[in-house]
C-alpha atoms as a PDB file:
ATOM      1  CA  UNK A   1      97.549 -58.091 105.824  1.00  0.00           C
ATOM      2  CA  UNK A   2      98.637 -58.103 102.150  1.00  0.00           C
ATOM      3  CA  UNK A   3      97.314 -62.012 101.615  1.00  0.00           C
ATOM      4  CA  UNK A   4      93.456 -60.824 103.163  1.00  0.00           C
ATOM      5  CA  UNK A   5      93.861 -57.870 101.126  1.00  0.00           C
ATOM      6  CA  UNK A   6      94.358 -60.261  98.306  1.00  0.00           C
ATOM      7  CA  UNK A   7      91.740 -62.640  99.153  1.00  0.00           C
ATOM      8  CA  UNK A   8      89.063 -59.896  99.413  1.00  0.00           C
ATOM      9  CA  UNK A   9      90.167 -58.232  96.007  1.00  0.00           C
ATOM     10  CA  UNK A  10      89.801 -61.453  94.618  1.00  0.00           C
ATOM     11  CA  UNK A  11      86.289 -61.810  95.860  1.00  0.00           C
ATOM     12  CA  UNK A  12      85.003 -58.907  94.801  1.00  0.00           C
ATOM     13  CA  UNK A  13      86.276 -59.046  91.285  1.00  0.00           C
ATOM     14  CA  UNK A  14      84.288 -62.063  91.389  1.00  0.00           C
ATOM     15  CA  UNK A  15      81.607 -60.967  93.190  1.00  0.00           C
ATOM     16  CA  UNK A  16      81.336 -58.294  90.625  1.00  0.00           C
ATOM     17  CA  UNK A  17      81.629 -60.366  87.668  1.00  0.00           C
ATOM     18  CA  UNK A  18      78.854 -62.347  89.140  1.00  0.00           C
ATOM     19  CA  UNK A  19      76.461 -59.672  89.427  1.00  0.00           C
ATOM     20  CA  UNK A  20      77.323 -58.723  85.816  1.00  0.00           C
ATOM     21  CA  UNK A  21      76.462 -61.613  84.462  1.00  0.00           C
ATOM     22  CA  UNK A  22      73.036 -61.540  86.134  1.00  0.00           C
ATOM     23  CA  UNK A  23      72.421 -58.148  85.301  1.00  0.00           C
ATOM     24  CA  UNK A  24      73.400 -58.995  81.669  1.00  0.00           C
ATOM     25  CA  UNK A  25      71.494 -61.960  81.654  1.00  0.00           C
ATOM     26  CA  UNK A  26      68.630 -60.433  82.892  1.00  0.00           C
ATOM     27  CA  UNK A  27      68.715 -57.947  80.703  1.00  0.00           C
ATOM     28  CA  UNK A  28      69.306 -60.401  77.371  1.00  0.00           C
ATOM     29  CA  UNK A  29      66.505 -62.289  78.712  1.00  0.00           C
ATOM     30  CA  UNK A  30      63.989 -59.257  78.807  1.00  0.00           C
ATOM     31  CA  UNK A  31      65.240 -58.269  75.142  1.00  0.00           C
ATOM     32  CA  UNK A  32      64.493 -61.853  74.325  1.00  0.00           C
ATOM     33  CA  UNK A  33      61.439 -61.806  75.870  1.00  0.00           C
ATOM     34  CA  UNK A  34      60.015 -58.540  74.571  1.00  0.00           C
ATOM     35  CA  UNK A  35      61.704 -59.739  70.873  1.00  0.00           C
ATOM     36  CA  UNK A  36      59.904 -62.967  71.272  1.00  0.00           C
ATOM     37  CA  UNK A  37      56.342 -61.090  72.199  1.00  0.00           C
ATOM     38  CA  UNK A  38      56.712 -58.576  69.531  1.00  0.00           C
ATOM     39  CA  UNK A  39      57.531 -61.432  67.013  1.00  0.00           C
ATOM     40  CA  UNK A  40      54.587 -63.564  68.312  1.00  0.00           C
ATOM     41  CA  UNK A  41      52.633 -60.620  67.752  1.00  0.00           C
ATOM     42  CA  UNK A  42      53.808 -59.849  64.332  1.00  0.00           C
ATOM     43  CA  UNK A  43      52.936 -63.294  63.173  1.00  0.00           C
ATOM     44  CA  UNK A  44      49.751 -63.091  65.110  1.00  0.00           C
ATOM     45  CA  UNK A  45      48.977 -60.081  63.001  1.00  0.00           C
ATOM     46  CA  UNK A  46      50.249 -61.604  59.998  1.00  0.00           C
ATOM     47  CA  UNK A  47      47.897 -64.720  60.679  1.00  0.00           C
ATOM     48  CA  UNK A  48      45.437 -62.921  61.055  1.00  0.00           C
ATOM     49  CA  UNK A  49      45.485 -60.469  58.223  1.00  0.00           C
ATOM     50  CA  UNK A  50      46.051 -64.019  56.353  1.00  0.00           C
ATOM     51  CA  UNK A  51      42.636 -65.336  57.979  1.00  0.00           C
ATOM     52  CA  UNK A  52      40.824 -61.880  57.366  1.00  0.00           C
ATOM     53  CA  UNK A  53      41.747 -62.383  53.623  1.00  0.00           C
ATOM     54  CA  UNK A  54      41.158 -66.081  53.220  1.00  0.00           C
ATOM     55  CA  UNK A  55      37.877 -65.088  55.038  1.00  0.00           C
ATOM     56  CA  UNK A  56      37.435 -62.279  52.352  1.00  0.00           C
ATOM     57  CA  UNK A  57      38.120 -64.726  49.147  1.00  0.00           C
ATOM     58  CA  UNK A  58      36.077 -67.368  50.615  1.00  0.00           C
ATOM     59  CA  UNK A  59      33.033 -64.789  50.873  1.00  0.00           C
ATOM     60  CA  UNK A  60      33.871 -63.725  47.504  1.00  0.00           C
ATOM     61  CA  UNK A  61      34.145 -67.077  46.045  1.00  0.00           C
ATOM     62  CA  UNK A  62      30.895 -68.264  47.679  1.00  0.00           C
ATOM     63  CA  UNK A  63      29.326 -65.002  46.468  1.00  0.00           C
ATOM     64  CA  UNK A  64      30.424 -65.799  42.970  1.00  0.00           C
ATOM     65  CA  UNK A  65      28.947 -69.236  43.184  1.00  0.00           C
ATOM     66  CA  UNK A  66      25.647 -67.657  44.162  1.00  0.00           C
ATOM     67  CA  UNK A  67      25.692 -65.162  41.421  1.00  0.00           C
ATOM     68  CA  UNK A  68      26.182 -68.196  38.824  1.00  0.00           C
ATOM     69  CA  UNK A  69      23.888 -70.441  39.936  1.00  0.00           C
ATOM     70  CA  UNK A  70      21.212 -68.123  40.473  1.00  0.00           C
ATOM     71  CA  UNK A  71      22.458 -66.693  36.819  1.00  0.00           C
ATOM     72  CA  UNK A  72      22.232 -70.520  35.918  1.00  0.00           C
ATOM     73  CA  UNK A  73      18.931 -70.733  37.206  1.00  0.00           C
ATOM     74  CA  UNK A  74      17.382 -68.134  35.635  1.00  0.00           C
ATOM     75  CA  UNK A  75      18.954 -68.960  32.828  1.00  0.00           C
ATOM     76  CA  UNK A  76      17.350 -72.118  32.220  1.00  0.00           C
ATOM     77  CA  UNK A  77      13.786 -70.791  33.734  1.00  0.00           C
ATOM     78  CA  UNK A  78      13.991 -68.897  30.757  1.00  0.00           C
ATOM     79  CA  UNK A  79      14.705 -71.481  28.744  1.00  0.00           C
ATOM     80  CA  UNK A  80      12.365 -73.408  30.221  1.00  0.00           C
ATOM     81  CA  UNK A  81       9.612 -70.732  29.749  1.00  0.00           C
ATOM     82  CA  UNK A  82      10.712 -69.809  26.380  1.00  0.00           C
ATOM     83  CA  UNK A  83      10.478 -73.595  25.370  1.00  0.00           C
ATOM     84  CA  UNK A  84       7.232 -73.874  26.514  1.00  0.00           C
ATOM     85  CA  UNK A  85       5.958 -70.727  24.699  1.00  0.00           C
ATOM     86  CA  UNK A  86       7.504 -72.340  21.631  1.00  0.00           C
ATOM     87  CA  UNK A  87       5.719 -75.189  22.081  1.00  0.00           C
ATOM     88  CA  UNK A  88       2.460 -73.337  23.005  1.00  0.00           C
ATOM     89  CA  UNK A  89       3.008 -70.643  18.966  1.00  0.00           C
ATOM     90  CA  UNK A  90       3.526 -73.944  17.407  1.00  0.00           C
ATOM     91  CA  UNK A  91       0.631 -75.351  18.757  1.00  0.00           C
ATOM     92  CA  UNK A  92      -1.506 -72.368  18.089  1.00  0.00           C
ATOM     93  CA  UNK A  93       0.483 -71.843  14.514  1.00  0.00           C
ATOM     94  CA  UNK A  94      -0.561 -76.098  13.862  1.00  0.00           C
ATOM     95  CA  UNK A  95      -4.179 -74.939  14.426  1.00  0.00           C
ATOM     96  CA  UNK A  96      -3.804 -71.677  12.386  1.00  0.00           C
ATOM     97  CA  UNK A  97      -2.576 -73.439   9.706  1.00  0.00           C
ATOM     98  CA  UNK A  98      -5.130 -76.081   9.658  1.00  0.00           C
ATOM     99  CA  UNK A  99      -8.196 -73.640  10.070  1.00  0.00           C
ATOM    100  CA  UNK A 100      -6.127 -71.830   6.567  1.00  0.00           C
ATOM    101  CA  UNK A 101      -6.350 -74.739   5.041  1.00  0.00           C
ATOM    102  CA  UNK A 102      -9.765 -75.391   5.786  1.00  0.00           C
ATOM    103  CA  UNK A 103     -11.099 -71.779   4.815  1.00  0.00           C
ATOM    104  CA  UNK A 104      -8.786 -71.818   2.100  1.00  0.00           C
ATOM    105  CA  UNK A 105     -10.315 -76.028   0.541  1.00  0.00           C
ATOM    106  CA  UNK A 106     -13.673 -73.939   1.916  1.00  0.00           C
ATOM    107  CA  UNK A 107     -12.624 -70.725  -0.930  1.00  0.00           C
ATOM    108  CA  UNK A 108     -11.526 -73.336  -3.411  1.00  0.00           C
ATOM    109  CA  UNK A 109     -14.619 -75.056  -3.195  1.00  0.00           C
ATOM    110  CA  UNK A 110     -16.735 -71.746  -3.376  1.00  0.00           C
ATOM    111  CA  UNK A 111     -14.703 -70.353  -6.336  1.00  0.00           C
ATOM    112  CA  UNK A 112     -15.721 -74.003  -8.366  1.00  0.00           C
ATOM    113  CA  UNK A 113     -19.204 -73.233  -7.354  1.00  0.00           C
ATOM    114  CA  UNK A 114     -18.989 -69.336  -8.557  1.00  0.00           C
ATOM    115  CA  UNK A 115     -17.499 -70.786 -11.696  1.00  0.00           C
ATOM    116  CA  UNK A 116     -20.088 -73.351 -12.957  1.00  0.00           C
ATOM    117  CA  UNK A 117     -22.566 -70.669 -12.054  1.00  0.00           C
ATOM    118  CA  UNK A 118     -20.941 -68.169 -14.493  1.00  0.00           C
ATOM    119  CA  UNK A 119     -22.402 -68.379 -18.343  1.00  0.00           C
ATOM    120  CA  UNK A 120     -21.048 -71.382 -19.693  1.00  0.00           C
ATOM    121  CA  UNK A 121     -17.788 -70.129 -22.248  1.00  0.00           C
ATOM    122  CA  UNK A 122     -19.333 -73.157 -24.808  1.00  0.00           C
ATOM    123  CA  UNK A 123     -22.815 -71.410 -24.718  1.00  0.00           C
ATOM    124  CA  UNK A 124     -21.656 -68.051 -25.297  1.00  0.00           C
ATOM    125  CA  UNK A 125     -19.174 -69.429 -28.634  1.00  0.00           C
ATOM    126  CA  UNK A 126     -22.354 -70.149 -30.071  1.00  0.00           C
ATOM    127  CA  UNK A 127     -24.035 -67.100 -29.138  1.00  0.00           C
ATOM    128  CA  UNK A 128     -21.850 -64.807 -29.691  1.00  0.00           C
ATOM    129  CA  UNK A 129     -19.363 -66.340 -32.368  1.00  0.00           C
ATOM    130  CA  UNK A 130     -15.900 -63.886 -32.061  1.00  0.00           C
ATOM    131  CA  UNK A 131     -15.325 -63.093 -28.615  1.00  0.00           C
ATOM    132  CA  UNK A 132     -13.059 -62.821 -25.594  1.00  0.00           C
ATOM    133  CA  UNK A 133     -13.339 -62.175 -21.469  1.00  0.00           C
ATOM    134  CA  UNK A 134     -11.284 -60.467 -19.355  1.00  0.00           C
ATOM    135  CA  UNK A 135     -11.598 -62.459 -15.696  1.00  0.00           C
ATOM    136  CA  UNK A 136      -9.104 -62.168 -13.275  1.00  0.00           C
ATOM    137  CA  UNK A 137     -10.416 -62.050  -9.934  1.00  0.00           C
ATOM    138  CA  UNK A 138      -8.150 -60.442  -7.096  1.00  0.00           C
ATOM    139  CA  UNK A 139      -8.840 -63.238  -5.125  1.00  0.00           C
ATOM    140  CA  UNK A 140      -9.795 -67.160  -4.936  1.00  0.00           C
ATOM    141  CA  UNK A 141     -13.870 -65.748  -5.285  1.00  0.00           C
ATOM    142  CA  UNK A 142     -14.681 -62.546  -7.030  1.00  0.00           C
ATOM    143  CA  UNK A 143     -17.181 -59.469  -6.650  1.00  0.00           C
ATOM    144  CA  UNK A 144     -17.211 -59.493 -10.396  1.00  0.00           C
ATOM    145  CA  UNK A 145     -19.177 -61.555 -12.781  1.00  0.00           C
ATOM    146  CA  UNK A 146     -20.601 -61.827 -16.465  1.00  0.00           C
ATOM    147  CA  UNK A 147     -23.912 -63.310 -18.006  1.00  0.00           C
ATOM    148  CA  UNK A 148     -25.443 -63.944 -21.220  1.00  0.00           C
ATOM    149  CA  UNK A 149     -28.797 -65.049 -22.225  1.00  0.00           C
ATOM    150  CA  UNK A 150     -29.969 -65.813 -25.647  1.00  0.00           C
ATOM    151  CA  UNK A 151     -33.894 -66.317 -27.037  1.00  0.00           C
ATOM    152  CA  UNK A 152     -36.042 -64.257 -29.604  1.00  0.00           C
ATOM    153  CA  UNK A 153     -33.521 -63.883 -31.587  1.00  0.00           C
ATOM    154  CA  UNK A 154     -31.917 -61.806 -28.956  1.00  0.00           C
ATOM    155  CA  UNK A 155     -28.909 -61.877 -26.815  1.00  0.00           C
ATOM    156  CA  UNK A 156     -28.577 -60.187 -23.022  1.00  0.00           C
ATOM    157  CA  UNK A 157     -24.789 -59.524 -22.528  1.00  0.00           C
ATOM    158  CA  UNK A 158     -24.353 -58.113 -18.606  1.00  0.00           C
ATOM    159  CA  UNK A 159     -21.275 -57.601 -16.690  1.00  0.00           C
ATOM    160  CA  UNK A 160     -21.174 -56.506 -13.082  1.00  0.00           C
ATOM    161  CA  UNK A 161     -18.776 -55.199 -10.735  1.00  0.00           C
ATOM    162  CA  UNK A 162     -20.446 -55.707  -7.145  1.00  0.00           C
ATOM    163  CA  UNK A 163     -19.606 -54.046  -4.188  1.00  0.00           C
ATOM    164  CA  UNK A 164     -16.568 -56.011  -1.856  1.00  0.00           C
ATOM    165  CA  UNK A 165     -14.061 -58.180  -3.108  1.00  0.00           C
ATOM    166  CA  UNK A 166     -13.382 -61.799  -2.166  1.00  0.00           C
ATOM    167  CA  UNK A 167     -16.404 -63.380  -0.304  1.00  0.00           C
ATOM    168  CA  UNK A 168     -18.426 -60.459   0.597  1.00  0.00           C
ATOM    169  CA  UNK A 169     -18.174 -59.665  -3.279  1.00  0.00           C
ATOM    170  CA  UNK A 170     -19.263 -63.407  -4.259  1.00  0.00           C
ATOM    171  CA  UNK A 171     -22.261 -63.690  -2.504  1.00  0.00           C
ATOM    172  CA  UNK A 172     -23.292 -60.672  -4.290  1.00  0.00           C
ATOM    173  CA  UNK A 173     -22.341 -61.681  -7.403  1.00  0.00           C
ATOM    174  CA  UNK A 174     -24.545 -64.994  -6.981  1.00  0.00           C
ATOM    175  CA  UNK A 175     -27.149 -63.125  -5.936  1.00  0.00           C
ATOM    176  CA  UNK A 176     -27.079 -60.987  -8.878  1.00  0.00           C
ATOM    177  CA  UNK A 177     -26.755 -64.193 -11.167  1.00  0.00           C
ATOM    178  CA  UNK A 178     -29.475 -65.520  -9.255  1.00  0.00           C
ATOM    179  CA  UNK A 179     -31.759 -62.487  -9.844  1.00  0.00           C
ATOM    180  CA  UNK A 180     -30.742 -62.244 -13.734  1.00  0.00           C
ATOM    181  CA  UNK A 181     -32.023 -65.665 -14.307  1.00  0.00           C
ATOM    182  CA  UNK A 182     -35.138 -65.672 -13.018  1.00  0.00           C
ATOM    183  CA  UNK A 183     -36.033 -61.770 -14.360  1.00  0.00           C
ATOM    184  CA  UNK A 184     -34.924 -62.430 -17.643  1.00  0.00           C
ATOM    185  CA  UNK A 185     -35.075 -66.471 -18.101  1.00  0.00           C
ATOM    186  CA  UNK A 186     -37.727 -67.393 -16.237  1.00  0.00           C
ATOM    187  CA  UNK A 187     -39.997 -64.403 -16.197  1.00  0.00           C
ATOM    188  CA  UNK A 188     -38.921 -63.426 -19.661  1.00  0.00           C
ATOM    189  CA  UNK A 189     -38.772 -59.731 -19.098  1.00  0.00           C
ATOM    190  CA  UNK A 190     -36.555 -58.179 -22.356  1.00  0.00           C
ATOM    191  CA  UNK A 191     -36.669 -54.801 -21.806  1.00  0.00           C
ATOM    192  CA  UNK A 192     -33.025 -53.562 -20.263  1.00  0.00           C
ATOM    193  CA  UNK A 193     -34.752 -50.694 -17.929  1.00  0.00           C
ATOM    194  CA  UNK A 194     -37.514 -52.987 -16.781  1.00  0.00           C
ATOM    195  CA  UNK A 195     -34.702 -55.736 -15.980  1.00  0.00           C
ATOM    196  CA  UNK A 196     -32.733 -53.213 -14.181  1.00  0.00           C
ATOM    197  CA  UNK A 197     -35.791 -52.240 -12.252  1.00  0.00           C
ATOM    198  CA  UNK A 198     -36.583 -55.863 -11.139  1.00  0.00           C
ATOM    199  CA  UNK A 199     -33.039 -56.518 -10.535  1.00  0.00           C
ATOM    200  CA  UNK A 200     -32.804 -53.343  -7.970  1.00  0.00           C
ATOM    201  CA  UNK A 201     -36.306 -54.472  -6.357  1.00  0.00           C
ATOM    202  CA  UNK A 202     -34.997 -57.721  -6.383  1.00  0.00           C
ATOM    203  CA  UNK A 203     -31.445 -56.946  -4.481  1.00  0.00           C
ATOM    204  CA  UNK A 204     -33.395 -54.611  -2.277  1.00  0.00           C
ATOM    205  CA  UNK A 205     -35.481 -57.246  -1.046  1.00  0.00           C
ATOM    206  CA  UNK A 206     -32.421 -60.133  -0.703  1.00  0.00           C
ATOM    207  CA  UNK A 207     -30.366 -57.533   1.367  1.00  0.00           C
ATOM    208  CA  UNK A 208     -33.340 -56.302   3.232  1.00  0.00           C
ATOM    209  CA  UNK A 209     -32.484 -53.113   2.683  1.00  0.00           C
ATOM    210  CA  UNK A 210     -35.797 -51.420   2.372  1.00  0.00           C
ATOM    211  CA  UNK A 211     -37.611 -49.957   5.618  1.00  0.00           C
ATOM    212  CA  UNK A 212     -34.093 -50.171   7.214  1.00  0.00           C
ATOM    213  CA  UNK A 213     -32.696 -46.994   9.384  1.00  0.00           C
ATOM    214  CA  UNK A 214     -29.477 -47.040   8.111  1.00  0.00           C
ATOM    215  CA  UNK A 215     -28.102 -46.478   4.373  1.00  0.00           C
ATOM    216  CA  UNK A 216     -26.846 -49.746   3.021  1.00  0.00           C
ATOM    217  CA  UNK A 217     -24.925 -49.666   0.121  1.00  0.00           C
ATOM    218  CA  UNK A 218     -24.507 -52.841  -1.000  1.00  0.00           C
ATOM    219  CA  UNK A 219     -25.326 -53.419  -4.734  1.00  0.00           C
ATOM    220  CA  UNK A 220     -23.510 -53.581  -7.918  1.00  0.00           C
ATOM    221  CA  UNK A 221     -22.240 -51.434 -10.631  1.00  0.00           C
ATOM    222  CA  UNK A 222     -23.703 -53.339 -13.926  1.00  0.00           C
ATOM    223  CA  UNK A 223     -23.935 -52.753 -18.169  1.00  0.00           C
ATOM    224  CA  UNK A 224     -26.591 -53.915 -19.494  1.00  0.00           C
ATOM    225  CA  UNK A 225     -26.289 -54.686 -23.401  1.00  0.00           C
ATOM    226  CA  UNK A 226     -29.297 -55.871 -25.789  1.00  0.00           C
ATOM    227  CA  UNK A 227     -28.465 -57.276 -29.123  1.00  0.00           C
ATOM    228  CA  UNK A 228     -30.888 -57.752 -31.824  1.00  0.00           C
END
């Protein structure tokens, strides 16, 4: 039966083009499938390497803020602090300078005193006739001093170098004018080694120095010069 024969080779060439194309179908759509996953994965992994990383600038960027401001902050704490100490030195400096001033108008003040108490220069012109001094203290007040007294047709010429320099010096040095008046002016003792005797009592007794357990060594270095 050639036409069945036909027929039935017909249908199977189409019967096996049919299961081709499912087979192949199939098959592309697995490929596609698996292609699709493995792409979906790939940009998964991209995406996520991309979020890791934004993730890992943000942190850093955050971090960096942090480091700045609390750079900032210290910064200016410092500032702060170092403003404030600046204010405190020139506070302290203000009173520094003031209390100078004041010890310094104090010194003034003492050297005027030291000064008038010195032989007068007028005096000793008269006395003396042709003459000089050599007076340069170190400082405002000095340890160093000169005297002259003139009566019975005698003149006392003295010049002392007392022990210290500055104050400590000038008290001493008024203590030895002191002492030089009243041996010599107002006692009238002329004889130099009795007047150096008196003087040395007399400094022994202002400084307190007798009786004492210690060695005190204040005093002064002095020439004594009678003229006739």
């Amino acid at each position: 039966d050639y036409k069945k024969a036909m027929e039935c080779q017909s249908s199977l060439l189409a019967l096996k083009d049919s299961i081709y194309d499912q087979a192949s179908a199939r098959q592309i759509n697995e490929m596609q499938v698996k292609y699709d996953t493995d792409k979906k994965e790939k940009e998964n992994k991209i995406l996520e390497l991309s979020i890791n990383r934004q993730r890992i600038l943000n942190y850093s960027v955050s971090f960096g803020m942090l480091m700045v401001l609390a750079l900032a902050f210290f910064i200016y704490k410092g500032y702060r602090e170092k403003k404030k100490t600046n204010l405190e030195l020139a506070g302290k400096n203000a009173i520094i300078e003031e209390k100078n001033k004041d010890i310094i108008d104090s010194i003034t003040y003492a050297s005027r005193i030291q000064n008038a108490l010195l032989t007068n220069v007028n005096y000793m012109q008269e006395v003396l006739g042709d003459f000089f001094i050599l007076y340069k203290p170190k400082d405002l007040v000095s340890g160093d001093f000169y005297w002259c007294h003139d009566a019975r047709n005698k003149t006392i010429i003295a010049l002392a170098d007392c022990t210290g320099h500055g104050v400590p010096g000038a008290f001493m040095s008024m203590i030895g004018n002191r002492l030089l008046n009243e041996i010599v002016v107002e006692k009238n003792v002329w004889d130099s080694a009795s007047i150096l005797d008196s003087l040395r009592a007399g400094l022994n007794k202002a400084l307190q120095q007798k009786g004492q357990d210690y060695v005190a060594y204040d005093g002064m270095d002095i020439s004594l010069f009678i003229w006739d």
